[in-house]
N, C-alpha and C. Protein backbone atom coordinates (compact mmCIF):
# COMPACT_ATOMS: atom_id res chain seq x y z
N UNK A 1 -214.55 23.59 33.21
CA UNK A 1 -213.84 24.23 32.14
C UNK A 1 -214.25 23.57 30.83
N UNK A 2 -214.61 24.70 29.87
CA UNK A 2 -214.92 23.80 28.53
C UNK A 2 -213.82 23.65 27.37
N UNK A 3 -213.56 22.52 27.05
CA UNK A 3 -212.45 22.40 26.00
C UNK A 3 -213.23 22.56 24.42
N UNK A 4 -212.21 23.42 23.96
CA UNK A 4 -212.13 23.92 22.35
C UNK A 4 -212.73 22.76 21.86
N UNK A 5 -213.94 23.19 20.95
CA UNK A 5 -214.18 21.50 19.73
C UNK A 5 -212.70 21.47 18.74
N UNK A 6 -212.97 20.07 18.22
CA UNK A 6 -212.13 19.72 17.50
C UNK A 6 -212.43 19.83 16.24
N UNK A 7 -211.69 20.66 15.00
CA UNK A 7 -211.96 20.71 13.90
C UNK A 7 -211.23 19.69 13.11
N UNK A 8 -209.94 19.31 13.59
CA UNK A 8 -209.23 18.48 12.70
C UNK A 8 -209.23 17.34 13.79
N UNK A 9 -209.24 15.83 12.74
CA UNK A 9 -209.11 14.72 13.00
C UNK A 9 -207.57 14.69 14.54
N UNK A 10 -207.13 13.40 15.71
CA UNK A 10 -206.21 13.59 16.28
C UNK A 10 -204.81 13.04 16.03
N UNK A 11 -205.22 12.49 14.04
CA UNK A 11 -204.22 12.11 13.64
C UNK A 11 -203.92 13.38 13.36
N UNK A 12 -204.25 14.00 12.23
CA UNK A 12 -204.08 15.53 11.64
C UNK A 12 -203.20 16.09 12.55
N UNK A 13 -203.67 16.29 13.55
CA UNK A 13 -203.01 17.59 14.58
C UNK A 13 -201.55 16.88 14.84
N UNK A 14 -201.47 15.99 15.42
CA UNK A 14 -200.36 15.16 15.90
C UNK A 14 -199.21 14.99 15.00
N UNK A 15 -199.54 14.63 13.89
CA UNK A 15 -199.12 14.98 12.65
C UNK A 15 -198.47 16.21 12.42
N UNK A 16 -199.25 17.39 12.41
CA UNK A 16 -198.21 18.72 12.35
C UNK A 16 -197.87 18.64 13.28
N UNK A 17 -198.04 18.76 14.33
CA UNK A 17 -196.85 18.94 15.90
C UNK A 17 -195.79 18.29 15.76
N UNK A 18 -195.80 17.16 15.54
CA UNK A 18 -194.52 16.39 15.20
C UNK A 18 -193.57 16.88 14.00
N UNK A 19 -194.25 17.86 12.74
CA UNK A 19 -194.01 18.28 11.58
C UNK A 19 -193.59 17.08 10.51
N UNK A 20 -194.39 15.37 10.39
CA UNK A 20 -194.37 14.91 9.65
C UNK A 20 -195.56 14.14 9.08
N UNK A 21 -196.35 14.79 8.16
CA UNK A 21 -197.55 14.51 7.84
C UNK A 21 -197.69 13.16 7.39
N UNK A 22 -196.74 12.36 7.38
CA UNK A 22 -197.24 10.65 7.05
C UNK A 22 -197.09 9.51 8.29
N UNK A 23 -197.04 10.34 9.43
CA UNK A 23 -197.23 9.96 10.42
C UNK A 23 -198.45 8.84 11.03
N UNK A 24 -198.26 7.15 10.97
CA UNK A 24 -199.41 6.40 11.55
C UNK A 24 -199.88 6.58 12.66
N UNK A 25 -200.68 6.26 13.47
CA UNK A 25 -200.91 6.15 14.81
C UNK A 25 -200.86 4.77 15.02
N UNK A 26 -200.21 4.80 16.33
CA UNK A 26 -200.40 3.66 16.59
C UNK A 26 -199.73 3.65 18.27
N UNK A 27 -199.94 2.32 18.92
CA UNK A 27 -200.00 2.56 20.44
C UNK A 27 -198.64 2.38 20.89
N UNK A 28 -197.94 3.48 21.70
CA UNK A 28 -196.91 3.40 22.56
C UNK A 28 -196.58 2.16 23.26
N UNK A 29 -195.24 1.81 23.57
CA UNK A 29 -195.24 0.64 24.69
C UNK A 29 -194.48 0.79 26.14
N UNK A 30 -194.38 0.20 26.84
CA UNK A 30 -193.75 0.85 27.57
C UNK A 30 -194.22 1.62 28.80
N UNK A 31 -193.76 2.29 30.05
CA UNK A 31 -194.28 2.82 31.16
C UNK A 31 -193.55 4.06 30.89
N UNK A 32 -193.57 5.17 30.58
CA UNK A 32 -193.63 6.40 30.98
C UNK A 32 -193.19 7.17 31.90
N UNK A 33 -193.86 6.55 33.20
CA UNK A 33 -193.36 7.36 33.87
C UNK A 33 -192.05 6.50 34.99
N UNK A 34 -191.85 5.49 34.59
CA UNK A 34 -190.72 4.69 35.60
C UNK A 34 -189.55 4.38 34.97
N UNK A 35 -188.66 4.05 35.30
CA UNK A 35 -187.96 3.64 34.81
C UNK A 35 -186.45 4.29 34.17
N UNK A 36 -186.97 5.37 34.18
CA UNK A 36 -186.03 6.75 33.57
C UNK A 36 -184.42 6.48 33.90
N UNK A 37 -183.78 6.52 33.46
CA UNK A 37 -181.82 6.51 33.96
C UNK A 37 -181.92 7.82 34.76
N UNK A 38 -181.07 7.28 35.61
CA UNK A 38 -180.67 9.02 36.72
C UNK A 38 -178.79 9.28 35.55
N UNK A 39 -179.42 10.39 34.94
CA UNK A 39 -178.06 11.19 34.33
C UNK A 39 -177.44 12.12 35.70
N UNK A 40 -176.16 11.80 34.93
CA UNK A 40 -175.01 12.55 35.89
C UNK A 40 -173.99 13.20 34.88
N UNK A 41 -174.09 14.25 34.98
CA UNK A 41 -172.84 14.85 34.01
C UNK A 41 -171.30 14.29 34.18
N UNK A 42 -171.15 13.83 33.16
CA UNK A 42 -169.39 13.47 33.10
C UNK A 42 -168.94 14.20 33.17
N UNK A 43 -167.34 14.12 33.58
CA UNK A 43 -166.24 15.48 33.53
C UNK A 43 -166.42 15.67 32.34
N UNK A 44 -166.02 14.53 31.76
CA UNK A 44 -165.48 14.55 30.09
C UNK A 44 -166.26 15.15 29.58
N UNK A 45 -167.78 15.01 29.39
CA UNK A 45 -168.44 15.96 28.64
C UNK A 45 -168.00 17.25 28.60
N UNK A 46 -168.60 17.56 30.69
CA UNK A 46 -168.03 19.47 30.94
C UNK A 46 -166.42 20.01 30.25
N UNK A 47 -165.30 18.98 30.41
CA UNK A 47 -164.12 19.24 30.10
C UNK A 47 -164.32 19.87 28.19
N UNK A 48 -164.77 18.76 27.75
CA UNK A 48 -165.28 18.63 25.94
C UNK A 48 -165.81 19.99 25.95
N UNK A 49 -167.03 20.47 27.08
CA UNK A 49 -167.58 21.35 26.48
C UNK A 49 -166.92 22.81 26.38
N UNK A 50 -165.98 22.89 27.42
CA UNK A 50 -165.30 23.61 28.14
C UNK A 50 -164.57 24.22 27.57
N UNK A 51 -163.86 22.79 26.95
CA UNK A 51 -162.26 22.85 25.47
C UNK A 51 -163.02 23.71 24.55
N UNK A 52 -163.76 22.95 24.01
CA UNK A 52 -164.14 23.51 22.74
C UNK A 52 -164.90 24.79 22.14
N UNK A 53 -165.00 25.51 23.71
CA UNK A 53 -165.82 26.73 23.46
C UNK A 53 -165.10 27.95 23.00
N UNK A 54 -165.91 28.55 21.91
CA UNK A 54 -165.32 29.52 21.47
C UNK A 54 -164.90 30.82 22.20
N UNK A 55 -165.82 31.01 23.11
CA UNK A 55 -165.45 32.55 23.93
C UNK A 55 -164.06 31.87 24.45
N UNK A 56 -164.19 30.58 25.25
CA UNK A 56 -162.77 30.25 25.72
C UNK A 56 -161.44 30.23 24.97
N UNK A 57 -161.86 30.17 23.88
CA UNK A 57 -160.36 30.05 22.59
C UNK A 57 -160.35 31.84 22.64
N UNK A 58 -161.12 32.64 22.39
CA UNK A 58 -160.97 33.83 22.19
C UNK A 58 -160.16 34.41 23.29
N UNK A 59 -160.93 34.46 24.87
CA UNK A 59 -160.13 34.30 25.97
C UNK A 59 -158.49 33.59 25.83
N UNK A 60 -158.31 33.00 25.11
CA UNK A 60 -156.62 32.68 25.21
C UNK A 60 -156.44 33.34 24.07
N UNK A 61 -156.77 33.53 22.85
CA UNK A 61 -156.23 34.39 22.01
C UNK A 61 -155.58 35.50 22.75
N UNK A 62 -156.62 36.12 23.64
CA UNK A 62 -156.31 37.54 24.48
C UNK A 62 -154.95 37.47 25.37
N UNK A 63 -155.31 36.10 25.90
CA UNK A 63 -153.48 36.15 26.51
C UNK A 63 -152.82 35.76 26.08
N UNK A 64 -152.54 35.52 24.76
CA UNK A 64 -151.45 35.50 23.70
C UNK A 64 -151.18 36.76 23.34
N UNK A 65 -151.95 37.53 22.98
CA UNK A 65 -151.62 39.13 22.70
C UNK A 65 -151.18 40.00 23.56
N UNK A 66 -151.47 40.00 25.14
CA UNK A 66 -151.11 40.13 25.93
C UNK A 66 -149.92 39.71 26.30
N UNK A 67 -149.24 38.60 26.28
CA UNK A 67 -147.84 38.46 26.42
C UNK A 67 -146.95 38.66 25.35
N UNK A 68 -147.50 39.00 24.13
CA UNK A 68 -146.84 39.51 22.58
C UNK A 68 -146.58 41.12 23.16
N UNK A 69 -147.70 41.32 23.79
CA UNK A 69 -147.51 42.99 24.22
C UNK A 69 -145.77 43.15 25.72
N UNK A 70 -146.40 42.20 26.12
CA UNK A 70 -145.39 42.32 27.58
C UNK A 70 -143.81 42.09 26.80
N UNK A 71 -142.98 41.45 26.17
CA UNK A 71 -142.39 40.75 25.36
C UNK A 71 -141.90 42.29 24.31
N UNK A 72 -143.09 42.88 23.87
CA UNK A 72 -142.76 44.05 22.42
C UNK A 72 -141.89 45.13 23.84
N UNK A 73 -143.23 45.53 24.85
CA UNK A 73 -142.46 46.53 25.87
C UNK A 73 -141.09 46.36 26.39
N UNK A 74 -140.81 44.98 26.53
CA UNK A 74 -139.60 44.80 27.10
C UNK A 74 -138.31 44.99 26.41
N UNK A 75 -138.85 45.01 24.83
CA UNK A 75 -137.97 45.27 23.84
C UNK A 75 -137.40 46.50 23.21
N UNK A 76 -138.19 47.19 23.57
CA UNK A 76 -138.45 48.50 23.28
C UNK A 76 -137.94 49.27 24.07
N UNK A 77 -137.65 48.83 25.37
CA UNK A 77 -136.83 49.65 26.29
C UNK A 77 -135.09 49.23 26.01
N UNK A 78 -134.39 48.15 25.18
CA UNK A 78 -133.28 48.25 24.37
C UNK A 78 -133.02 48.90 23.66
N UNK A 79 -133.66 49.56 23.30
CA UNK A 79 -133.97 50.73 21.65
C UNK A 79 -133.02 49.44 20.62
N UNK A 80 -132.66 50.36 19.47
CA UNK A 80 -132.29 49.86 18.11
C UNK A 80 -131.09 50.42 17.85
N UNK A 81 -130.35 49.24 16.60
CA UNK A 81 -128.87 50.32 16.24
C UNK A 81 -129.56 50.81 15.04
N UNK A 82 -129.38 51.92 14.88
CA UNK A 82 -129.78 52.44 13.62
C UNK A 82 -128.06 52.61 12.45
N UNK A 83 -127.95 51.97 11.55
CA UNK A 83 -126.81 51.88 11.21
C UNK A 83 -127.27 52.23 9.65
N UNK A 84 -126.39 53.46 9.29
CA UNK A 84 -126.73 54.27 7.94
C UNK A 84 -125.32 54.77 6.93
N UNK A 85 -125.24 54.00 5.89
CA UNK A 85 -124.17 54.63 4.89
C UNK A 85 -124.85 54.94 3.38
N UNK A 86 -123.76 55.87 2.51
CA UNK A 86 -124.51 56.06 1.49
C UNK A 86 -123.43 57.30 0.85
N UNK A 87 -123.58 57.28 -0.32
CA UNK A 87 -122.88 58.37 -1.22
C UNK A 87 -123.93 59.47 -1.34
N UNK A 88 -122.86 60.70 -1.78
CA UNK A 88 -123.12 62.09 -2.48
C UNK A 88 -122.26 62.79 -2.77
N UNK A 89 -122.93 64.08 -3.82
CA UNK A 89 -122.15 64.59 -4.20
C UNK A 89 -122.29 65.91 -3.29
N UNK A 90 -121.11 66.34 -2.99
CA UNK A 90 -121.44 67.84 -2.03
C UNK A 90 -120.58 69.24 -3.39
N UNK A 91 -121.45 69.99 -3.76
CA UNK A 91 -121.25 70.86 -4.32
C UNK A 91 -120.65 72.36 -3.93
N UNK A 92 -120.10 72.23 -2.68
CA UNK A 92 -119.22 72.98 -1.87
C UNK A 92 -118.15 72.80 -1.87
N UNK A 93 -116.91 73.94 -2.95
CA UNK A 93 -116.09 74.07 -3.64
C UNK A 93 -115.07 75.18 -2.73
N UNK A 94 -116.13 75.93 -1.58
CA UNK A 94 -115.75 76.88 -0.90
C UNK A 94 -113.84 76.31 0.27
N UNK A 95 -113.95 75.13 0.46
CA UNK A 95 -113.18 74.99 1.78
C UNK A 95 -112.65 73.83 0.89
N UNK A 96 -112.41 73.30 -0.51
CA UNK A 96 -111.89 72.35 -0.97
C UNK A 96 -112.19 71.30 -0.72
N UNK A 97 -113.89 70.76 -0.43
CA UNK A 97 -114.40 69.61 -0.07
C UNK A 97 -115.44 69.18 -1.22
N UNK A 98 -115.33 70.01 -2.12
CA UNK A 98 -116.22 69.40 -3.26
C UNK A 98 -115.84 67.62 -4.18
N UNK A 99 -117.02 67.68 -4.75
CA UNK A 99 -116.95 66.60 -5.18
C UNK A 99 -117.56 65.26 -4.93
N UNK A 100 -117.32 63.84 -5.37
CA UNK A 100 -118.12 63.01 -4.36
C UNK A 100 -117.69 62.38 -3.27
N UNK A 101 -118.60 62.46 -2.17
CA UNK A 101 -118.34 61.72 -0.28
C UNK A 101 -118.91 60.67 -0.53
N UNK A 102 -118.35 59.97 0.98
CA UNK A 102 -119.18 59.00 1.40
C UNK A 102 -119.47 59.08 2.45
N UNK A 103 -120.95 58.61 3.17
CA UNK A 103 -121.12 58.75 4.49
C UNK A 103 -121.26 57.36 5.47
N UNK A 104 -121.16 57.22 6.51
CA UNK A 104 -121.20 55.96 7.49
C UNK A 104 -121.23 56.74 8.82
N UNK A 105 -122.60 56.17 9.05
CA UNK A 105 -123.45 56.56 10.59
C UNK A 105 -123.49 55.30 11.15
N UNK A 106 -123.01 55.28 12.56
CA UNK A 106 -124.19 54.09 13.58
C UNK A 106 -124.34 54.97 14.89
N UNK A 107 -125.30 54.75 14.91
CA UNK A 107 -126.37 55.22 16.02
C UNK A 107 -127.38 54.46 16.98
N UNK A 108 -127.39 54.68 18.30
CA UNK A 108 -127.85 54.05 19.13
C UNK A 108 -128.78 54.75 20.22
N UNK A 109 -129.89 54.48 20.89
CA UNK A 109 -130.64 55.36 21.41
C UNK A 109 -129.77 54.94 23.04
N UNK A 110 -129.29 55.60 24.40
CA UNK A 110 -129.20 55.11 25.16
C UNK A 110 -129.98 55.69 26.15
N UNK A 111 -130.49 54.65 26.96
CA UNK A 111 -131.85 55.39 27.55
C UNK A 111 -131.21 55.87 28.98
N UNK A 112 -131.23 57.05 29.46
CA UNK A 112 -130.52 56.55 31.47
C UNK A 112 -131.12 56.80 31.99
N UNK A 113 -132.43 57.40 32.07
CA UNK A 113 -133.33 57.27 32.81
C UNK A 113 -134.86 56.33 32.39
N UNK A 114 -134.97 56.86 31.14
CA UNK A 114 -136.58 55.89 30.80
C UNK A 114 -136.18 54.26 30.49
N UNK A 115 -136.75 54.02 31.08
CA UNK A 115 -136.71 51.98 30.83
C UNK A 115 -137.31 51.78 30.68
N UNK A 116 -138.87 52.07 30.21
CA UNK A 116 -140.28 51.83 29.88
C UNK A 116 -140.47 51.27 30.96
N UNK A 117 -140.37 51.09 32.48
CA UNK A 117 -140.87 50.63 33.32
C UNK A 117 -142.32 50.46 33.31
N UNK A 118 -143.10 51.78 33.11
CA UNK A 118 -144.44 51.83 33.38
C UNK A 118 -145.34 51.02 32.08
N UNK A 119 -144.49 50.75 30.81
CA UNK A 119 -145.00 50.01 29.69
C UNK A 119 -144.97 48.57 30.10
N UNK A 120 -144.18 48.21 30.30
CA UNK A 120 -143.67 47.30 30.91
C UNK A 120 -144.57 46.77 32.06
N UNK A 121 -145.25 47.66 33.10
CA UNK A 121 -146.02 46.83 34.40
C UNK A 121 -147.28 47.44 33.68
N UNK A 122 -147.84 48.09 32.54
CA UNK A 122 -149.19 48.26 32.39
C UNK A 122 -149.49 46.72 31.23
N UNK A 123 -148.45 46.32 30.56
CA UNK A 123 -148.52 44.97 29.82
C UNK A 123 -148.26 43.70 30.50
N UNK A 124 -147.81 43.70 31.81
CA UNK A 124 -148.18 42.46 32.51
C UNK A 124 -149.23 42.85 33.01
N UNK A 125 -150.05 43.71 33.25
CA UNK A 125 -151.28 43.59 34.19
C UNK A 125 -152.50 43.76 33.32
N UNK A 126 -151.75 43.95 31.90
CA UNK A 126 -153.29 43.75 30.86
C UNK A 126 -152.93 42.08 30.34
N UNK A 127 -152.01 41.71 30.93
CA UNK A 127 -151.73 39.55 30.83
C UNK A 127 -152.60 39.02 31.70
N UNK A 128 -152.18 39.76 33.33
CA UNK A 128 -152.70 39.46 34.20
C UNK A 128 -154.80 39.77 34.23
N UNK A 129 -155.05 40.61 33.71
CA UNK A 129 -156.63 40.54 33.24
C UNK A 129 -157.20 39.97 32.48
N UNK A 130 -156.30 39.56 31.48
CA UNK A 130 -156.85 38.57 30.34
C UNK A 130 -156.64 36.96 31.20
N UNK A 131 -156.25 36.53 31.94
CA UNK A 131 -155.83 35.76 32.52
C UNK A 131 -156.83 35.47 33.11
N UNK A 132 -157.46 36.37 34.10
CA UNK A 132 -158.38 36.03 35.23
C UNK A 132 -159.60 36.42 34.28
N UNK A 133 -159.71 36.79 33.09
CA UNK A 133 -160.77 37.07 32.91
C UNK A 133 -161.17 35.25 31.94
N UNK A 134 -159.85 34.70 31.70
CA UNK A 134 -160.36 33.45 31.06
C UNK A 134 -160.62 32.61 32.13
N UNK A 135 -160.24 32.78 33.70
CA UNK A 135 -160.27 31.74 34.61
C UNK A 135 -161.80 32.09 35.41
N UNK A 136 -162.64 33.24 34.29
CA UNK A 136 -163.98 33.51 34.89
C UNK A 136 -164.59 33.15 34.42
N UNK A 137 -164.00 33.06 32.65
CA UNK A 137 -165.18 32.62 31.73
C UNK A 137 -165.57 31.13 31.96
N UNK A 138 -164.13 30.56 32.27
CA UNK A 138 -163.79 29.43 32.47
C UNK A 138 -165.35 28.68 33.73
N UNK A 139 -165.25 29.35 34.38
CA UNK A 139 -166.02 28.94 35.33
C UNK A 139 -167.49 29.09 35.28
N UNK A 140 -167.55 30.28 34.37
CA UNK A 140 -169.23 30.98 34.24
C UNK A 140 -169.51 29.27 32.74
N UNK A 141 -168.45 29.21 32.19
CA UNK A 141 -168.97 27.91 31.18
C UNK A 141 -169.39 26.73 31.90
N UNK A 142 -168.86 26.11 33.50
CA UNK A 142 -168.84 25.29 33.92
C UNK A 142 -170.61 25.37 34.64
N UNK A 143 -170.63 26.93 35.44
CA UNK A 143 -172.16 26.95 35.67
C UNK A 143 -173.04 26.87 34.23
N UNK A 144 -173.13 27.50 33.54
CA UNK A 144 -173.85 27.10 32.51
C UNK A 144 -174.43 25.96 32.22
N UNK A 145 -173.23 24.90 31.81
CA UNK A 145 -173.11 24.16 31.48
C UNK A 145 -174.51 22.87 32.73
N UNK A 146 -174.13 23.57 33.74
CA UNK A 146 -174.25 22.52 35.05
C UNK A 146 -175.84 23.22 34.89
N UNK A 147 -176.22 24.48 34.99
CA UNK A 147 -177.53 24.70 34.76
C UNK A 147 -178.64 24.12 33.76
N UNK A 148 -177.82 23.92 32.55
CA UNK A 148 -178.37 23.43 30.95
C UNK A 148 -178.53 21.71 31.40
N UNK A 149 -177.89 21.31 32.62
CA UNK A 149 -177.94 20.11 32.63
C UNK A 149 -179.01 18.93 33.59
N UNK A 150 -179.28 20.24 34.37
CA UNK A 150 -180.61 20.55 35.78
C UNK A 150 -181.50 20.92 34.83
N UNK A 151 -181.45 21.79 33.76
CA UNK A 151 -182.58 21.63 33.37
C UNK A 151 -183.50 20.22 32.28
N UNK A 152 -181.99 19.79 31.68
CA UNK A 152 -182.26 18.80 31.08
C UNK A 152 -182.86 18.01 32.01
C-alpha cells in the first residue's frame, strides 16, 4: 500500500488536529498501553445523571398536571353555589308592582345521576400513564447512560 506524500511539515499537521498552532513537539512519557484504571460507573453519577435530566423533570411536570386534572374532575362533580342579588326598576304598573325591586337568587346544580364518574377514571388513568411513562423514561436514561459508559 502506498502512503500519501507529505506536503506539510509533522509539526504543522499535528498542530491543526489538535487546533493549536503554537504547539512544541516534544516526546511523550509514559506506557500507553498499560496501566489504564478499570472505570466503574458510580450510582451517584447514574443517580446525578438521572436527577438532573430534563425529559425526566418534564416527565414529572406531566404528573403534576395529571393529578391537577384528577383533583379539577373530582371537583366538578360538586358543582357550585351560584349566589345572585341585585336591584331594578320594573316598569309594570299593570298588577301594582311597579317601581324599584330587589332581587336575591341562590342556586345550586344537584347532580342524581351524573357524578363525572367517567371524568374522573379517564384523569386517573391519564396520572396513571404519565406515571409509567416517567418510570420508562426513567429506565431508558439508566440504559443510555450505561451504554455512553461501555462506550467510554
Amino acid at each position: 500500500m502506498a502512503s500519501l506524500p507529505t506536503l506539510l511539515p509533522a509539526k504543522t499537521i499535528f498542530a491543526a488536529f489538535v487546533g493549536e498552532p503554537s504547539v512544541e513537539r516534544a516526546v511523550l512519557e509514559g506506557n500507553i498501553e498499560g496501566g489504564l484504571p478499570t472505570l466503574k460507573p458510580a450510582e451517584n453519577t447514574i443517580a446525578r445523571f438521572v436527577r438532573d435530566s430534563p425529559e425526566l423533570k418534564a416527565a414529572q411536570v406531566r404528573i403534576l398536571g395529571a393529578q391537577a386534572a384528577i383533583e379539577q374532575a373530582r371537583s366538578d362533580s360538586k358543582g357550585d353555589i351560584t349566589v345572585r342579588a341585585g336591584f331594578g326598576y320594573n316598569c309594570e304598573r299593570a298588577h301594582g308592582n311597579g317601581g324599584w325591586i330587589g332581587e336575591f337568587e341562590i342556586g345550586m346544580p344537584i347532580s342524581l345521576f351524573d357524578k363525572k364518574h367517567g371524568a374522573i377514571a379517564a384523569a386517573q388513568e391519564q396520572a396513571r400513564i404519565a406515571e409509567l411513562e416517567a418510570k420508562w423514561l426513567e429506565r431508558s436514561l439508566h440504559a443510555r447512560f450505561a451504554a455512553a459508559f461501555q462506550r467510554y
